[in-house]
N, C-alpha and C. Protein backbone atom coordinates (compact mmCIF):
# COMPACT_ATOMS: atom_id res chain seq x y z
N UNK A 1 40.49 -66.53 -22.50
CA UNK A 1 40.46 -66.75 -21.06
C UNK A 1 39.39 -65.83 -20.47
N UNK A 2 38.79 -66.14 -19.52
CA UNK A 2 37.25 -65.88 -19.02
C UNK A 2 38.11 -64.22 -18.03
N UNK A 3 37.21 -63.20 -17.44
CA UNK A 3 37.77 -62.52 -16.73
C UNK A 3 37.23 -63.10 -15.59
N UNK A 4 38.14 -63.67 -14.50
CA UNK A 4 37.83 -64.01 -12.95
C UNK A 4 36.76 -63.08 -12.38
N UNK A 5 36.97 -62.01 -12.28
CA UNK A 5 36.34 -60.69 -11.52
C UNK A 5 34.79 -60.93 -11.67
N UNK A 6 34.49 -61.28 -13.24
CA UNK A 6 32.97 -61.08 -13.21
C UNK A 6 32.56 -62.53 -12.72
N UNK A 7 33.35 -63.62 -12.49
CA UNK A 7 33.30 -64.84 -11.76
C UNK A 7 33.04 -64.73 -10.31
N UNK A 8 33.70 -64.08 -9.87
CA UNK A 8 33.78 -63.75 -8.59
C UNK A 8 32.49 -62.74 -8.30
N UNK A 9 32.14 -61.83 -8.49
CA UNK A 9 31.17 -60.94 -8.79
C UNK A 9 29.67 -61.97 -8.79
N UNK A 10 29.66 -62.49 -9.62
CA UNK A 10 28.28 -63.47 -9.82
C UNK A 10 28.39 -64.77 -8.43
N UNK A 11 29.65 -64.97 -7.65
CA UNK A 11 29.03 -65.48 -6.49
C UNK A 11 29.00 -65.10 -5.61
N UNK A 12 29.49 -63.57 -5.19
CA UNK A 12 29.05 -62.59 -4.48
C UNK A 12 27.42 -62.47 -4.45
N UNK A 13 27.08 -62.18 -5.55
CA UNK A 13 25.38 -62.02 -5.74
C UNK A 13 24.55 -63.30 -5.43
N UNK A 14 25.27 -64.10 -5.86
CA UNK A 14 24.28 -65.31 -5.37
C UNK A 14 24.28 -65.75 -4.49
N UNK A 15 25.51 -64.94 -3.16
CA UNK A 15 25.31 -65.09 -1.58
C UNK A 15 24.21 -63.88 -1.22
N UNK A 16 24.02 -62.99 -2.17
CA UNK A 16 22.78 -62.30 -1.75
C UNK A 16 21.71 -63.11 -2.06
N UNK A 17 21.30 -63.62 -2.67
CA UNK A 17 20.18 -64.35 -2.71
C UNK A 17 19.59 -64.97 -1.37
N UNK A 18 20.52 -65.42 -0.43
CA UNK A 18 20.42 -66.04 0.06
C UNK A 18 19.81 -64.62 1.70
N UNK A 19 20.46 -63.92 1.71
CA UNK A 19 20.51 -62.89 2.34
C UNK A 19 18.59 -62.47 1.94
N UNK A 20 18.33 -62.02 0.90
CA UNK A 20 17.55 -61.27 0.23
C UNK A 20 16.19 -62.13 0.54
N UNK A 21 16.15 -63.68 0.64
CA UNK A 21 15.12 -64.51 0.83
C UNK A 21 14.74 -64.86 2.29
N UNK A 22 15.92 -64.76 2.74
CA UNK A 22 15.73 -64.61 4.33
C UNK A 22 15.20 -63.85 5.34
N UNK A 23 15.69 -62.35 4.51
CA UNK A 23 14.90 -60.97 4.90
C UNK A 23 13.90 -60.61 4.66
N UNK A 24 13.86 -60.59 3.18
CA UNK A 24 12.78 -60.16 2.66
C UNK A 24 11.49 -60.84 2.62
N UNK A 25 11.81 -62.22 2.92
CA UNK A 25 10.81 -63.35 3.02
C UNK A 25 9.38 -62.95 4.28
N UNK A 26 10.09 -62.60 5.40
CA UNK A 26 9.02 -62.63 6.58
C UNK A 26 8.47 -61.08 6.03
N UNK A 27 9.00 -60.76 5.63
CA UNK A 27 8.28 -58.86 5.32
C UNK A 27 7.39 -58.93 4.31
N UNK A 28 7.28 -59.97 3.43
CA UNK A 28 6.54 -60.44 2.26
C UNK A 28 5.65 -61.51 2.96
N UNK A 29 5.72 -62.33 4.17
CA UNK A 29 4.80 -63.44 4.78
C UNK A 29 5.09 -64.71 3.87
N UNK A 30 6.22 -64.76 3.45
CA UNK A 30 6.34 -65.86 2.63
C UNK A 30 6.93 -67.27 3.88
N UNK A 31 6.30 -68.11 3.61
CA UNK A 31 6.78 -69.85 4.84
C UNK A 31 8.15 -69.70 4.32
N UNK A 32 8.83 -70.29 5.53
CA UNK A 32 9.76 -70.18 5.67
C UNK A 32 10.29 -71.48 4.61
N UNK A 33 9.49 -72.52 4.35
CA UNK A 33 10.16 -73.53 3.33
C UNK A 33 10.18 -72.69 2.04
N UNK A 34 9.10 -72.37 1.47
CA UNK A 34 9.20 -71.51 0.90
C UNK A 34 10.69 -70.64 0.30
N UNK A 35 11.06 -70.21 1.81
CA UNK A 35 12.10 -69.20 1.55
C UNK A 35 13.41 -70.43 1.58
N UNK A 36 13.57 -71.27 1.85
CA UNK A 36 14.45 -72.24 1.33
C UNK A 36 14.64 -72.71 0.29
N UNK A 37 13.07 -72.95 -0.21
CA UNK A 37 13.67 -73.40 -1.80
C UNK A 37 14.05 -72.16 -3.01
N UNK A 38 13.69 -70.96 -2.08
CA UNK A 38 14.53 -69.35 -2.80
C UNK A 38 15.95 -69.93 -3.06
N UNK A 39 16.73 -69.99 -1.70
CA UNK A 39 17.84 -70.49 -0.89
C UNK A 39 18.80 -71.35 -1.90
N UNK A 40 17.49 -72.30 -2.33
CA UNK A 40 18.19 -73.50 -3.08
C UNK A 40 18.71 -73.14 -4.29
N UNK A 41 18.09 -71.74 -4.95
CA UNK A 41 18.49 -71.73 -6.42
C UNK A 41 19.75 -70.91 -6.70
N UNK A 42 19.92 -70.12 -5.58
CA UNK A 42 21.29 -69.65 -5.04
C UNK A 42 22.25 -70.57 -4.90
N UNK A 43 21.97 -71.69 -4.01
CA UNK A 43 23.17 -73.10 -3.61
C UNK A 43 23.03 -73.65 -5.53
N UNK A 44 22.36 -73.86 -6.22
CA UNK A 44 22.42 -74.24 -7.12
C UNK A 44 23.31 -73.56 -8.20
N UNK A 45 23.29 -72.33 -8.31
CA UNK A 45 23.48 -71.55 -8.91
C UNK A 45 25.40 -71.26 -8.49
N UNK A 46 25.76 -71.70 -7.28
CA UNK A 46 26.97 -71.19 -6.99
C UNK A 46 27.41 -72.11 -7.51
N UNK A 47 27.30 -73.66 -7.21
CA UNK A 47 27.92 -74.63 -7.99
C UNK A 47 29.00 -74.55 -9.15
N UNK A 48 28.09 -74.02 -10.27
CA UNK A 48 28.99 -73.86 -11.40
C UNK A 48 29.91 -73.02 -11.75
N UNK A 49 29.35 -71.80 -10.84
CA UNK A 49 30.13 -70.69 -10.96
C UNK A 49 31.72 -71.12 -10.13
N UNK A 50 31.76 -71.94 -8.85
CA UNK A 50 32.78 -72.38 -8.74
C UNK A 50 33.75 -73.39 -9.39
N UNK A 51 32.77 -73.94 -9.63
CA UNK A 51 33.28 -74.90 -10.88
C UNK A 51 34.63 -74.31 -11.87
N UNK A 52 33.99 -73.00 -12.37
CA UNK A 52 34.55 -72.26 -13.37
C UNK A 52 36.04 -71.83 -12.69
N UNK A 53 35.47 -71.29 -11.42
CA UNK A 53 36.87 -70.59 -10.84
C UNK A 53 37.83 -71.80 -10.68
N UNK A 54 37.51 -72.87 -10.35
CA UNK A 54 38.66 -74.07 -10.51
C UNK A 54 39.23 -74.22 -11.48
N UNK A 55 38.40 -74.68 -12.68
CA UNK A 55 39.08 -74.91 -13.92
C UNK A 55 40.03 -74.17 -14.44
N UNK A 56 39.48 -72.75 -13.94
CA UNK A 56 40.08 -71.36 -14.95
C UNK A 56 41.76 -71.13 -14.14
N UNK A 57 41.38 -71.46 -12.92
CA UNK A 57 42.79 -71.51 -12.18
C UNK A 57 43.69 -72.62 -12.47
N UNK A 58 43.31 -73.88 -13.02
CA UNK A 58 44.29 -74.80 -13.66
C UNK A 58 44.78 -74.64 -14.82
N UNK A 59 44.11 -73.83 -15.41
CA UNK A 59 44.15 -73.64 -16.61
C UNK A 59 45.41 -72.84 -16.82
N UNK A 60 45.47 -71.44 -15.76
CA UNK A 60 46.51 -70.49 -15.46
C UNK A 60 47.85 -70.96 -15.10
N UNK A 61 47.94 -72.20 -14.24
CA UNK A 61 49.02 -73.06 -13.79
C UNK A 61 49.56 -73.53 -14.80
């Protein structure tokens, strides 16, 4: 069985991503589409990781 925590942990961080491209983007002069498709690999990236937390909680039931 997977440990939740580091589940949880990895979509914590990948709401920084989102944080980190937003900010850091205009201080770097990066276009703002640009800083969306940062954005996107974060939204991409949470996907599965929730994925996991579903399964792993049926799994527990």
């Amino acid at each position: 069985m997977c440990y939740l925590g580091n589940i949880h942990t990895g979509i914590v961080v990948y709401f920084g991503v989102f944080a980190l491209a937003l900010i850091c983007g205009p201080i770097r002069g990066i276009p703002f589409y640009w800083q969306l498709i940062d954005c996107s690999f974060g939204l991409f990236a949470l996907y599965p990781l929730w994925r996991i937390v579903k399964l792993s909680r049926e799994l527990q039931a």
